[in-house]
C-alpha atoms as a PDB file:
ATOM      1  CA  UNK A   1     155.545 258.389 317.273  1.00  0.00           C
ATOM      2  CA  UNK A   2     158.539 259.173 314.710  1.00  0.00           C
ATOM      3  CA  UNK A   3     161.422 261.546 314.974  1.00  0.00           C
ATOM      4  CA  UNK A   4     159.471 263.784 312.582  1.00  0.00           C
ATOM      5  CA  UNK A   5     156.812 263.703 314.767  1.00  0.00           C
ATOM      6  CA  UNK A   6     158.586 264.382 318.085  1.00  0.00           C
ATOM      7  CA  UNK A   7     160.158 267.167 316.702  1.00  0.00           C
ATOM      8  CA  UNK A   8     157.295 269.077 314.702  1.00  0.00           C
ATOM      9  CA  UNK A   9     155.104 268.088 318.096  1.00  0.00           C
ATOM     10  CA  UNK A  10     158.376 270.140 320.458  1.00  0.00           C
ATOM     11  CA  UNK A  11     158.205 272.819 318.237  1.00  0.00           C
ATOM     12  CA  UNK A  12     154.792 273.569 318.642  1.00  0.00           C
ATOM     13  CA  UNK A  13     155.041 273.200 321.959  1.00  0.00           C
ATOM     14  CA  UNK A  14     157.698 275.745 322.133  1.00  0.00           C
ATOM     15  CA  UNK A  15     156.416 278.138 320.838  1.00  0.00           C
ATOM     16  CA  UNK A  16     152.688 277.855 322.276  1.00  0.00           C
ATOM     17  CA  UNK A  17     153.732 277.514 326.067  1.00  0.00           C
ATOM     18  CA  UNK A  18     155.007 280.583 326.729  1.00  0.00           C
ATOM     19  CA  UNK A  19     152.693 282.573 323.932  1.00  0.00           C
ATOM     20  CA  UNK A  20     149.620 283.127 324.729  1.00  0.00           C
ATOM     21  CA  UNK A  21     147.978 280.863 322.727  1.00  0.00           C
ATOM     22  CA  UNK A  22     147.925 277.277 324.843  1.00  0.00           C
ATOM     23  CA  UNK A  23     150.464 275.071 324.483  1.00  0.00           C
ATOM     24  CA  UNK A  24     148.374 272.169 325.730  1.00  0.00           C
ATOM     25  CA  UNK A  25     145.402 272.924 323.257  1.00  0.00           C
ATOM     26  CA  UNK A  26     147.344 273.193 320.308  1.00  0.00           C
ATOM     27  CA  UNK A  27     149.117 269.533 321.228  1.00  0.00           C
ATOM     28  CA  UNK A  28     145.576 268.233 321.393  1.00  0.00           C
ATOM     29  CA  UNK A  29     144.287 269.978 318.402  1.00  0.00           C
ATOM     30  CA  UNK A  30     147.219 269.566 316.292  1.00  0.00           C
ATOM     31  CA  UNK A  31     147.503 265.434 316.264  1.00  0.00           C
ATOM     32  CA  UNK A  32     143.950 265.319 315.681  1.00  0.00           C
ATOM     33  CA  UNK A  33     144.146 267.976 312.402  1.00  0.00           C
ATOM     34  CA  UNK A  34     147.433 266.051 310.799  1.00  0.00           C
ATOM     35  CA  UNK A  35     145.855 262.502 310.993  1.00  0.00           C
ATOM     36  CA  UNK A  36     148.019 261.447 313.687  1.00  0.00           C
ATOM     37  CA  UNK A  37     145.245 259.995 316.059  1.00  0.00           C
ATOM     38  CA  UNK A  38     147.492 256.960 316.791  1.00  0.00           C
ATOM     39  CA  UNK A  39     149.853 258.949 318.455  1.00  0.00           C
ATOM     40  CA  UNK A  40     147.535 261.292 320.628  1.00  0.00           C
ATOM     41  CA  UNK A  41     145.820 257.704 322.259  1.00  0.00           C
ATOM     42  CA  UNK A  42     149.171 256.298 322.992  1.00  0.00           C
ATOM     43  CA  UNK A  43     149.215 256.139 326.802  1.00  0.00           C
ATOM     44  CA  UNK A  44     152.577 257.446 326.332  1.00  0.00           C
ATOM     45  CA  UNK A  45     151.829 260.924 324.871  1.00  0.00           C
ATOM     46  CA  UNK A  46     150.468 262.782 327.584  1.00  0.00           C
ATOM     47  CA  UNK A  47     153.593 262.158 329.433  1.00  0.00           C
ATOM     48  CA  UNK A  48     155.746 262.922 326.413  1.00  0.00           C
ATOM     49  CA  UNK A  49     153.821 266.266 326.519  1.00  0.00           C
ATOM     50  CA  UNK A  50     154.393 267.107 329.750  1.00  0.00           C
ATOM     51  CA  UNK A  51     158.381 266.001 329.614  1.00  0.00           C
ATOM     52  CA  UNK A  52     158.745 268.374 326.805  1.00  0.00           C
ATOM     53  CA  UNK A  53     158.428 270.801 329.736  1.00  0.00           C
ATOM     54  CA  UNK A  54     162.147 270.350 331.016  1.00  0.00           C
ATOM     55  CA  UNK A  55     162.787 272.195 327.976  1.00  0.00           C
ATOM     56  CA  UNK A  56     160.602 274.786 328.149  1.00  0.00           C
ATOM     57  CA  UNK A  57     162.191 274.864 332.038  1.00  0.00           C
ATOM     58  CA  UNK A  58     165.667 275.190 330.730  1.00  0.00           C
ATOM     59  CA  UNK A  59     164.962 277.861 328.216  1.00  0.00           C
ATOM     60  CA  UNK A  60     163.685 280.042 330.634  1.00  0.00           C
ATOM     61  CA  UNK A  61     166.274 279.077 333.737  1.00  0.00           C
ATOM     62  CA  UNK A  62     168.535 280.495 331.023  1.00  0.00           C
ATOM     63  CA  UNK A  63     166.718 283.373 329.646  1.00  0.00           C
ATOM     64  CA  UNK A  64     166.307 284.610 333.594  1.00  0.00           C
ATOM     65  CA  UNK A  65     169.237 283.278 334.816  1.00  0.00           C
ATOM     66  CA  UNK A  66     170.408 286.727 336.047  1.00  0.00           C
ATOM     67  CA  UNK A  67     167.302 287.528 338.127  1.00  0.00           C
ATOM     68  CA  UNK A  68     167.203 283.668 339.335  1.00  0.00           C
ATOM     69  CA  UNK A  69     170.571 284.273 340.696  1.00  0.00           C
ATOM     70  CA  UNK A  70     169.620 287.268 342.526  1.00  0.00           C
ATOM     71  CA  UNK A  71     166.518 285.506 343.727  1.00  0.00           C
ATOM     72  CA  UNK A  72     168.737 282.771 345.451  1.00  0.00           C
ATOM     73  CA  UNK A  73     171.421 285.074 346.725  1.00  0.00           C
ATOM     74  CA  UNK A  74     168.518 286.908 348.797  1.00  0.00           C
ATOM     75  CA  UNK A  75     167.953 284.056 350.649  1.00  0.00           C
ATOM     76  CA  UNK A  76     170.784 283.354 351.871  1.00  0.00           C
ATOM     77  CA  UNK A  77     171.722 285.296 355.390  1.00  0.00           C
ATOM     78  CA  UNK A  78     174.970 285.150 356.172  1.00  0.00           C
ATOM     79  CA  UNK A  79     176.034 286.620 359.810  1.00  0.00           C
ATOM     80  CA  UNK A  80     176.712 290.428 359.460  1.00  0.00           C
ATOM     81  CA  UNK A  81     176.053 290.173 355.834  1.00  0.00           C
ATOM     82  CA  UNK A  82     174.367 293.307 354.178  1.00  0.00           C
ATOM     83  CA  UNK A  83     171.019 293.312 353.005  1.00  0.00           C
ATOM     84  CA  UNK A  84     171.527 295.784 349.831  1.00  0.00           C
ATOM     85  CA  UNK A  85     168.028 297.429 348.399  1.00  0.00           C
ATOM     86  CA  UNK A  86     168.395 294.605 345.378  1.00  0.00           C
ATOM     87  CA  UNK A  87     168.611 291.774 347.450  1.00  0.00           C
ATOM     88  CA  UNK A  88     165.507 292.792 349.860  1.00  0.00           C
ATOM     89  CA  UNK A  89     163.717 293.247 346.589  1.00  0.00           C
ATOM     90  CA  UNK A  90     164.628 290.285 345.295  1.00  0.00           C
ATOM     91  CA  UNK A  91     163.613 288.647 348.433  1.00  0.00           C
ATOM     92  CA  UNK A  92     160.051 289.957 347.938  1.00  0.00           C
ATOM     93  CA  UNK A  93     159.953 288.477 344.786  1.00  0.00           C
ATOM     94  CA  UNK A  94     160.424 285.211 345.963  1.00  0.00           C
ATOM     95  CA  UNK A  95     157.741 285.547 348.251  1.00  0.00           C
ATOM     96  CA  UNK A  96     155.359 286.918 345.702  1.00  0.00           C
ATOM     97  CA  UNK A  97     156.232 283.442 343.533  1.00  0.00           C
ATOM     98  CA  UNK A  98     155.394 281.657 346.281  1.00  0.00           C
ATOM     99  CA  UNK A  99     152.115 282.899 346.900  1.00  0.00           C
ATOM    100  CA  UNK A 100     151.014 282.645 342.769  1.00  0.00           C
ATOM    101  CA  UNK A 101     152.405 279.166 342.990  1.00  0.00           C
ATOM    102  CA  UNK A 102     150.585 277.808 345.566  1.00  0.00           C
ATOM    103  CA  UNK A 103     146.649 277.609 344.148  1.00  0.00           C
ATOM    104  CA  UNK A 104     148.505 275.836 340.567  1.00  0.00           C
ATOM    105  CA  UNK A 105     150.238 273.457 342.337  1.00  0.00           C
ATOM    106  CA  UNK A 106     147.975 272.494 344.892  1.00  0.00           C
ATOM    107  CA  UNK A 107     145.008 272.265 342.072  1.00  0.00           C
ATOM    108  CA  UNK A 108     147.530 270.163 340.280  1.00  0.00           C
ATOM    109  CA  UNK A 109     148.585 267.645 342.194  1.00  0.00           C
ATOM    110  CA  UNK A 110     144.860 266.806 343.077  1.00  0.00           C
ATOM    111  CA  UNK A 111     142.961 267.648 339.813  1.00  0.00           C
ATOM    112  CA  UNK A 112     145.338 267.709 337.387  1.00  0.00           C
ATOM    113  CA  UNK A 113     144.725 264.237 335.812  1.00  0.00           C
ATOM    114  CA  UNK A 114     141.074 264.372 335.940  1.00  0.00           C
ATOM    115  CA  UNK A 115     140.708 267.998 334.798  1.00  0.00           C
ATOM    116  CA  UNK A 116     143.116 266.417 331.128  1.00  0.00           C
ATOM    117  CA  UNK A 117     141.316 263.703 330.932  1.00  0.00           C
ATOM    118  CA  UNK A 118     137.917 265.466 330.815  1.00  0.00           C
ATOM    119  CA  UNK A 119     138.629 267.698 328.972  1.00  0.00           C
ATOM    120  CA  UNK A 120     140.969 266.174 326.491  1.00  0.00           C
ATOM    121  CA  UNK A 121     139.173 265.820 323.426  1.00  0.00           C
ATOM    122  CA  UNK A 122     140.064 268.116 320.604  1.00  0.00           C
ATOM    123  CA  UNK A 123     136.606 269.825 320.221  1.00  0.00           C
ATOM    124  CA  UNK A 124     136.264 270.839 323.702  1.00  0.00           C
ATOM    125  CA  UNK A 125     140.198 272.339 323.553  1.00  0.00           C
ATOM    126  CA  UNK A 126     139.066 273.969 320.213  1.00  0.00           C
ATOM    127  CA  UNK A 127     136.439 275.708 322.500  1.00  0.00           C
ATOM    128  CA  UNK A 128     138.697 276.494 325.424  1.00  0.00           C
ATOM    129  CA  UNK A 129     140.943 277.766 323.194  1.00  0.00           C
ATOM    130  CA  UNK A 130     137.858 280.571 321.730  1.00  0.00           C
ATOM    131  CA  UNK A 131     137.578 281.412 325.112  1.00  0.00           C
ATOM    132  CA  UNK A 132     141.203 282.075 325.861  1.00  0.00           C
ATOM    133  CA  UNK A 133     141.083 284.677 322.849  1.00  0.00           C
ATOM    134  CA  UNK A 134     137.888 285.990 324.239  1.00  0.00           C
ATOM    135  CA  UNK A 135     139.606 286.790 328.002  1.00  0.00           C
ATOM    136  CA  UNK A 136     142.728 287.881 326.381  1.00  0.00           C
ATOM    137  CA  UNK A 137     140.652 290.441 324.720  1.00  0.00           C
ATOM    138  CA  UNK A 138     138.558 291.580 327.137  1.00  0.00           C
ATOM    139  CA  UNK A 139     141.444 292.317 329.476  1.00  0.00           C
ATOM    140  CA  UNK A 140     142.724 294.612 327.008  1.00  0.00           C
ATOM    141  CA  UNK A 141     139.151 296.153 326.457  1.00  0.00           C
ATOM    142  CA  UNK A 142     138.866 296.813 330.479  1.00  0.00           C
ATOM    143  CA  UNK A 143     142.259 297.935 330.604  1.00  0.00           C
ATOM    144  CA  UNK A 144     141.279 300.550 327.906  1.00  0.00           C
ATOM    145  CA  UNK A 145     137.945 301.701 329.908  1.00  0.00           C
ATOM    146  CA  UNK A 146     139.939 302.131 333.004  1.00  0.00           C
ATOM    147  CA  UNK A 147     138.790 299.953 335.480  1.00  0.00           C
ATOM    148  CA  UNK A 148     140.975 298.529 337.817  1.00  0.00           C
ATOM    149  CA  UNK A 149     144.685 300.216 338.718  1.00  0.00           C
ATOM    150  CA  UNK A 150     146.965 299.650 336.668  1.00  0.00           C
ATOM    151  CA  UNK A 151     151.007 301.134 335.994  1.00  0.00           C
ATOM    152  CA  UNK A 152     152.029 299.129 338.708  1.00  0.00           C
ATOM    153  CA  UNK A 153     155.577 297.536 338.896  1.00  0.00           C
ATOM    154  CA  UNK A 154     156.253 293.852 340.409  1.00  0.00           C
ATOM    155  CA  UNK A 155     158.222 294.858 343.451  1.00  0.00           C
ATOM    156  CA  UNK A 156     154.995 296.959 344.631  1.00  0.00           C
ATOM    157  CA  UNK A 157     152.861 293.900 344.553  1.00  0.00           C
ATOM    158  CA  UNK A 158     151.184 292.669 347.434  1.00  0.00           C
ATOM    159  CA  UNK A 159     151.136 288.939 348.362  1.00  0.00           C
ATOM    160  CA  UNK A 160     147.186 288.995 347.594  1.00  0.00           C
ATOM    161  CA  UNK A 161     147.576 289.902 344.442  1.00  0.00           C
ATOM    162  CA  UNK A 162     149.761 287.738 344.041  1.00  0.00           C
ATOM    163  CA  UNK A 163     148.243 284.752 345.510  1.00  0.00           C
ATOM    164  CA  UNK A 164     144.662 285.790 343.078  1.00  0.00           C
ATOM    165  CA  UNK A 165     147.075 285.791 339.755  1.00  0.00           C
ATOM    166  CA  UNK A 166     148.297 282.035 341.205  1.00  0.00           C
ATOM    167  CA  UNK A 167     144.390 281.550 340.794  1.00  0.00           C
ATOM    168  CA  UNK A 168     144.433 282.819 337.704  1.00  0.00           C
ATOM    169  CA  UNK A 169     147.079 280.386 336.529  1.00  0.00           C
ATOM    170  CA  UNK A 170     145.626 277.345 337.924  1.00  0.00           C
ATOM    171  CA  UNK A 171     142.282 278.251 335.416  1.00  0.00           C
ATOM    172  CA  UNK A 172     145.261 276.726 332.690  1.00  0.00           C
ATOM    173  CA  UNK A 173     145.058 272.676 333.721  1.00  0.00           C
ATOM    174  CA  UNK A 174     141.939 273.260 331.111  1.00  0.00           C
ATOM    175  CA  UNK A 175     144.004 272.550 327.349  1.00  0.00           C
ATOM    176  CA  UNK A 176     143.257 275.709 325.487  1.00  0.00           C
ATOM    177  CA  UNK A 177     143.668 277.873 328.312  1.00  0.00           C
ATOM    178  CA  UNK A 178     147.124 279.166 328.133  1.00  0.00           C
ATOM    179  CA  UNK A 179     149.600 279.603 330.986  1.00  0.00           C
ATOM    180  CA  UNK A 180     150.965 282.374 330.385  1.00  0.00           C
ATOM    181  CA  UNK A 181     148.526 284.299 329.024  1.00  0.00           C
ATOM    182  CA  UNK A 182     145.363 283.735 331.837  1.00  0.00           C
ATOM    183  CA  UNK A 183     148.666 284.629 334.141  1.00  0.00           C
ATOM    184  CA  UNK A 184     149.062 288.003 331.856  1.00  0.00           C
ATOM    185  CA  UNK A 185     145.495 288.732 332.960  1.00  0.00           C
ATOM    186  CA  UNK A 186     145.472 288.284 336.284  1.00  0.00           C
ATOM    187  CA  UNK A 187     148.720 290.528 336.716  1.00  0.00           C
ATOM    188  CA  UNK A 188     147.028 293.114 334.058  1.00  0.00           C
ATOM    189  CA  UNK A 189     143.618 293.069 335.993  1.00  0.00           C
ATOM    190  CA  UNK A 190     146.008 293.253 339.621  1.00  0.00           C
ATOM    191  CA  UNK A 191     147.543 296.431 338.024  1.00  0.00           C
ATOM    192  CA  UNK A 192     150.985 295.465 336.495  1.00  0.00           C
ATOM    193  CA  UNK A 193     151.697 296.558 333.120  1.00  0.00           C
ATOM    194  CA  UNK A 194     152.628 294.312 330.673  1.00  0.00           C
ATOM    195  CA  UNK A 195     156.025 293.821 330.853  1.00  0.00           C
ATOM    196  CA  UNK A 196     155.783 293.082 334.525  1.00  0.00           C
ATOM    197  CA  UNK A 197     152.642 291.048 333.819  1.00  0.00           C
ATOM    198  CA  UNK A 198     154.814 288.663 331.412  1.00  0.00           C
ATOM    199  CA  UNK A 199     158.241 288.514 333.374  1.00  0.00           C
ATOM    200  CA  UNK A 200     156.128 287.584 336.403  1.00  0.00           C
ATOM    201  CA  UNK A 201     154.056 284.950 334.433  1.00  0.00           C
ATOM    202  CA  UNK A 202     157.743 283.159 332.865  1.00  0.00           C
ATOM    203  CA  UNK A 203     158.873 283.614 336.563  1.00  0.00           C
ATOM    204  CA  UNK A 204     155.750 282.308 337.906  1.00  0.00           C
ATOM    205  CA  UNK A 205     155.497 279.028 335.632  1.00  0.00           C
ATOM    206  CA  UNK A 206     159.393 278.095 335.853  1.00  0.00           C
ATOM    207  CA  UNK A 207     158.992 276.131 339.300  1.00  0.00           C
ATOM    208  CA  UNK A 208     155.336 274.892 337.874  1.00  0.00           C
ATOM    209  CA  UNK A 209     156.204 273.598 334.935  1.00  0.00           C
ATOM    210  CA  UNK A 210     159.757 272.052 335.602  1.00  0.00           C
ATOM    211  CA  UNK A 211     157.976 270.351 338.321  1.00  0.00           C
ATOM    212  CA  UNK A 212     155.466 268.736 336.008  1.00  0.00           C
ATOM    213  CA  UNK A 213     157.809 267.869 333.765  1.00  0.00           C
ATOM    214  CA  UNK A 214     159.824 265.989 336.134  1.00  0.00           C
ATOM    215  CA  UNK A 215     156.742 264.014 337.317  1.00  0.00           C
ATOM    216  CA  UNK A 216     155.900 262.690 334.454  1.00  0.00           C
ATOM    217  CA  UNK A 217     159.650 261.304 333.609  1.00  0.00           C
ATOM    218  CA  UNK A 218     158.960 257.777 334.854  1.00  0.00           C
ATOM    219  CA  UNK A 219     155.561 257.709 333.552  1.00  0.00           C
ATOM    220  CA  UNK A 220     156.902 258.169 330.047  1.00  0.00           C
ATOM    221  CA  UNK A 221     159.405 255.830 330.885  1.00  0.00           C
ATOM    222  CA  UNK A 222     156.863 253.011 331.772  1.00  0.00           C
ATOM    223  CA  UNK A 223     154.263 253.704 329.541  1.00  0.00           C
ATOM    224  CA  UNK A 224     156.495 253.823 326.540  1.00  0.00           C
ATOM    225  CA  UNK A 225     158.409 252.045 324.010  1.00  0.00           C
ATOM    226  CA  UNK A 226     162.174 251.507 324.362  1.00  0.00           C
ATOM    227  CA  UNK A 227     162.531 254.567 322.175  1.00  0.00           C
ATOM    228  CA  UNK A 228     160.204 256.957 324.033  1.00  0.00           C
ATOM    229  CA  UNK A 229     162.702 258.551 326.039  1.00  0.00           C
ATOM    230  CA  UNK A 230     164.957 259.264 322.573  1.00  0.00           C
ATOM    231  CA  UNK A 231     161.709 260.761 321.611  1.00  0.00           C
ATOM    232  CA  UNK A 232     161.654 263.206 324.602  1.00  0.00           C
ATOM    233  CA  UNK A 233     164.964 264.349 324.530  1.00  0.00           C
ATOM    234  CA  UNK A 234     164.412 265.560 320.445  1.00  0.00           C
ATOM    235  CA  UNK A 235     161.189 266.972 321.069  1.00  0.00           C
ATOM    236  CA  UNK A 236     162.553 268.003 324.189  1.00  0.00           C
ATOM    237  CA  UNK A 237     165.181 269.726 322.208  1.00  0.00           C
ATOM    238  CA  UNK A 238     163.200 271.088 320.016  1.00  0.00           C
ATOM    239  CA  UNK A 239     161.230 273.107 323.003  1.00  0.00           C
ATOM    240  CA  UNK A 240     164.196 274.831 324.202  1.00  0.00           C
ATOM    241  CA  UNK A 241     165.233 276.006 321.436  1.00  0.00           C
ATOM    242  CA  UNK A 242     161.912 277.083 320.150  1.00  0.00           C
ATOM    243  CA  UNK A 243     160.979 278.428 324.012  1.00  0.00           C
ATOM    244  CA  UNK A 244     164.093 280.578 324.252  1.00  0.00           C
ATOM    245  CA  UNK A 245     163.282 282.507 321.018  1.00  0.00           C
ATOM    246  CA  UNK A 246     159.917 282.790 321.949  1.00  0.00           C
ATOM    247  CA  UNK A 247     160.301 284.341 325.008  1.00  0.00           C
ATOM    248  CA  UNK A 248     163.266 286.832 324.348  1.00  0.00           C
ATOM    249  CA  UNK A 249     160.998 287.969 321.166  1.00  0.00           C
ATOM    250  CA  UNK A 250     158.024 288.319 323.635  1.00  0.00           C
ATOM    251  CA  UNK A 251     159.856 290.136 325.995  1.00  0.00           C
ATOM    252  CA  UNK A 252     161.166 292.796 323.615  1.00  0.00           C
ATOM    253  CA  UNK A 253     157.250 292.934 322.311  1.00  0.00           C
ATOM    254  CA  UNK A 254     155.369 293.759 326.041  1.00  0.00           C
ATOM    255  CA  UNK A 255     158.806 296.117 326.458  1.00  0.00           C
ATOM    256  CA  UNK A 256     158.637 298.123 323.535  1.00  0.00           C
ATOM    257  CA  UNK A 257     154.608 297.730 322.846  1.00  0.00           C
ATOM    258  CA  UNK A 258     153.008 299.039 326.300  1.00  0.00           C
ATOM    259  CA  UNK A 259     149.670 299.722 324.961  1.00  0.00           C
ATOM    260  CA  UNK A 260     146.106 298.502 325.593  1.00  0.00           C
ATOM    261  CA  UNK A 261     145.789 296.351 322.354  1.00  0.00           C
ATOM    262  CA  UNK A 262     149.397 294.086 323.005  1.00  0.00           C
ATOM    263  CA  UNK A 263     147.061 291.065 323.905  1.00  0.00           C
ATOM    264  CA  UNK A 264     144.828 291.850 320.979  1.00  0.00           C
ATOM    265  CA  UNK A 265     146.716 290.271 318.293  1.00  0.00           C
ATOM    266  CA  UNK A 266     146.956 286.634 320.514  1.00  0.00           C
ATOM    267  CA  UNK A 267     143.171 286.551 321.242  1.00  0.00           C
ATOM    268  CA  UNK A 268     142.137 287.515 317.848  1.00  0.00           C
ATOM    269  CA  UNK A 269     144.402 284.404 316.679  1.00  0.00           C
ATOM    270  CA  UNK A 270     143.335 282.180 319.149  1.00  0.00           C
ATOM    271  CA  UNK A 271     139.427 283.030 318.089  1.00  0.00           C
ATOM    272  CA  UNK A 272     140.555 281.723 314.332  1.00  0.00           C
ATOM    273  CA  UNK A 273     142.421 278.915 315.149  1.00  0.00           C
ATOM    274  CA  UNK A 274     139.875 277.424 317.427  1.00  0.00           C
ATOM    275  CA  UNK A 275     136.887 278.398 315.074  1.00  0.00           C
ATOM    276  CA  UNK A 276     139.130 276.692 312.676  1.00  0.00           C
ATOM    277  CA  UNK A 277     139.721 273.807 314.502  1.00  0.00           C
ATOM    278  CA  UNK A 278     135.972 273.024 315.250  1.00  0.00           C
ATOM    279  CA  UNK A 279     135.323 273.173 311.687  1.00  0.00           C
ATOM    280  CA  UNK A 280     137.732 270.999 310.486  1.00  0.00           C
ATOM    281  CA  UNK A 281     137.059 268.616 313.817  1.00  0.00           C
ATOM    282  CA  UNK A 282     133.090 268.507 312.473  1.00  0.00           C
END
């Protein structure tokens, strides 16, 4: 892999992991549509892949930082301390994190290297990517009709609900599923709006996907070349910088664009650029 590489590769997965739109499927897709099949059967890029995570980690440690302080302060009891109405809330939201993270990270650490390797090939993410567009859209569509409750905020959310959008979340170990946005659905379909569906999808993948990325650390360390790690830190780079802007851009979006069609313009994208994909894979 070159520095050119690395960084057009962090980029992309940037701005992908937190849109939408599968960060994983595009990092399959996109070696395979630039000619750069060399680098996507390195036994060193998956890791590389997953490192660039730290990144995305940091970018949205500091995009939340306020609320992640919050968090922490709530659980920590002092004797005779007071429990103010922001801190108890905060407390719950912890709680609620817990309960979403659970099914990701226990699907994870069992199935997470057989699910990517299965399912690794750039046709099949072309086609998991289709059908990330397709549930993004339908969400919206059942929204629209009605059915299910929706206008809820995060602090009202039960642990349940919670636990089922963790479900939801884990669907995203298949590359073209996206992260964030199968989380989107499950909070939309639970009852949250959008806003609240996104800020508790970037809360929910923080712990998931800094935790991935630090797994795979010494794997990219052993499988790769003396100048793999130089790699990671560019690309690495590269995703922070590129994962910041995309989330404080998406945040303003779901905040100022609470309608029934915000998920629309992601699924209708993610229909063309895996229809797209397929044709230029055949």
């Amino acid at each position: 892999m070159t520095t050119l590489q690395a960084l057009v590769i962090g980029a992309t997965q940037g701005l992908t992991e937190l849109a939408p739109i599968s960060s994983l499927g595009h990092g399959v897709i996109l070696p395979a549509l630039l000619g750069w099949g060399e680098v996507e059967k390195d036994p060193s890029y998956l890791p590389f892949m997953v490192s660039l995570h730290l990144g995305t980690t940091a970018a949205l440690l500091l995009y939340f930082y306020r609320e992640w302080i919050i968090i922490l302060r709530s659980l920590v009891v002092l004797p005779g301390g007071r429990q103010t109405p922001e801190l108890l809330t905060a407390r719950k939201v912890f709680f609620l994190l817990v309960a979403g993270t659970i099914p990701a990270g226990l699907l994870g650490l069992l199935l997470e290297k057989k699910i990517r390797h299965l399912f690794s090939a750039p046709s099949l993410a072309a086609l998991f990517l289709i059908l990330n567009g397709l549930l993004l859209i339908l969400a919206e569509w059942m929204r629209r009709k009605g059915r299910g409750p929706g206008g809820m905020v995060l602090e009202s959310l039960g642990l349940r609900r919670a636990f089922s959008i963790g479900i939801f979340q884990a669907v995203a170990l298949l590359p073209g599923i996206s992260r964030s946005g199968i989380t989107m659905v499950g909070g939309l379909w639970s009852g949250l709006d959008h806003e609240d569906a996104a800020r508790f999808s970037f809360l929910l993948s923080t712990p998931i996907i800094g935790a991935a990325g630090v797994l795979e650390v010494p794997k990219l360390l052993h499988h790769g070349s003396p100048g793999a790690l130089h790699l990671a830190l560019v690309g690495g780079g590269m995703a922070f910088v590129m994962a910041w802007l995309t989330t404080f851009l998406l945040m303003r979006y779901f905040r100022n664009y609470e309608s029934t069609r915000a998920l629309v313009p992601f699924g209708v994208y993610c229909l063309l650029a895996g229809a797209f994909s397929l044709y230029l894979l055949h």
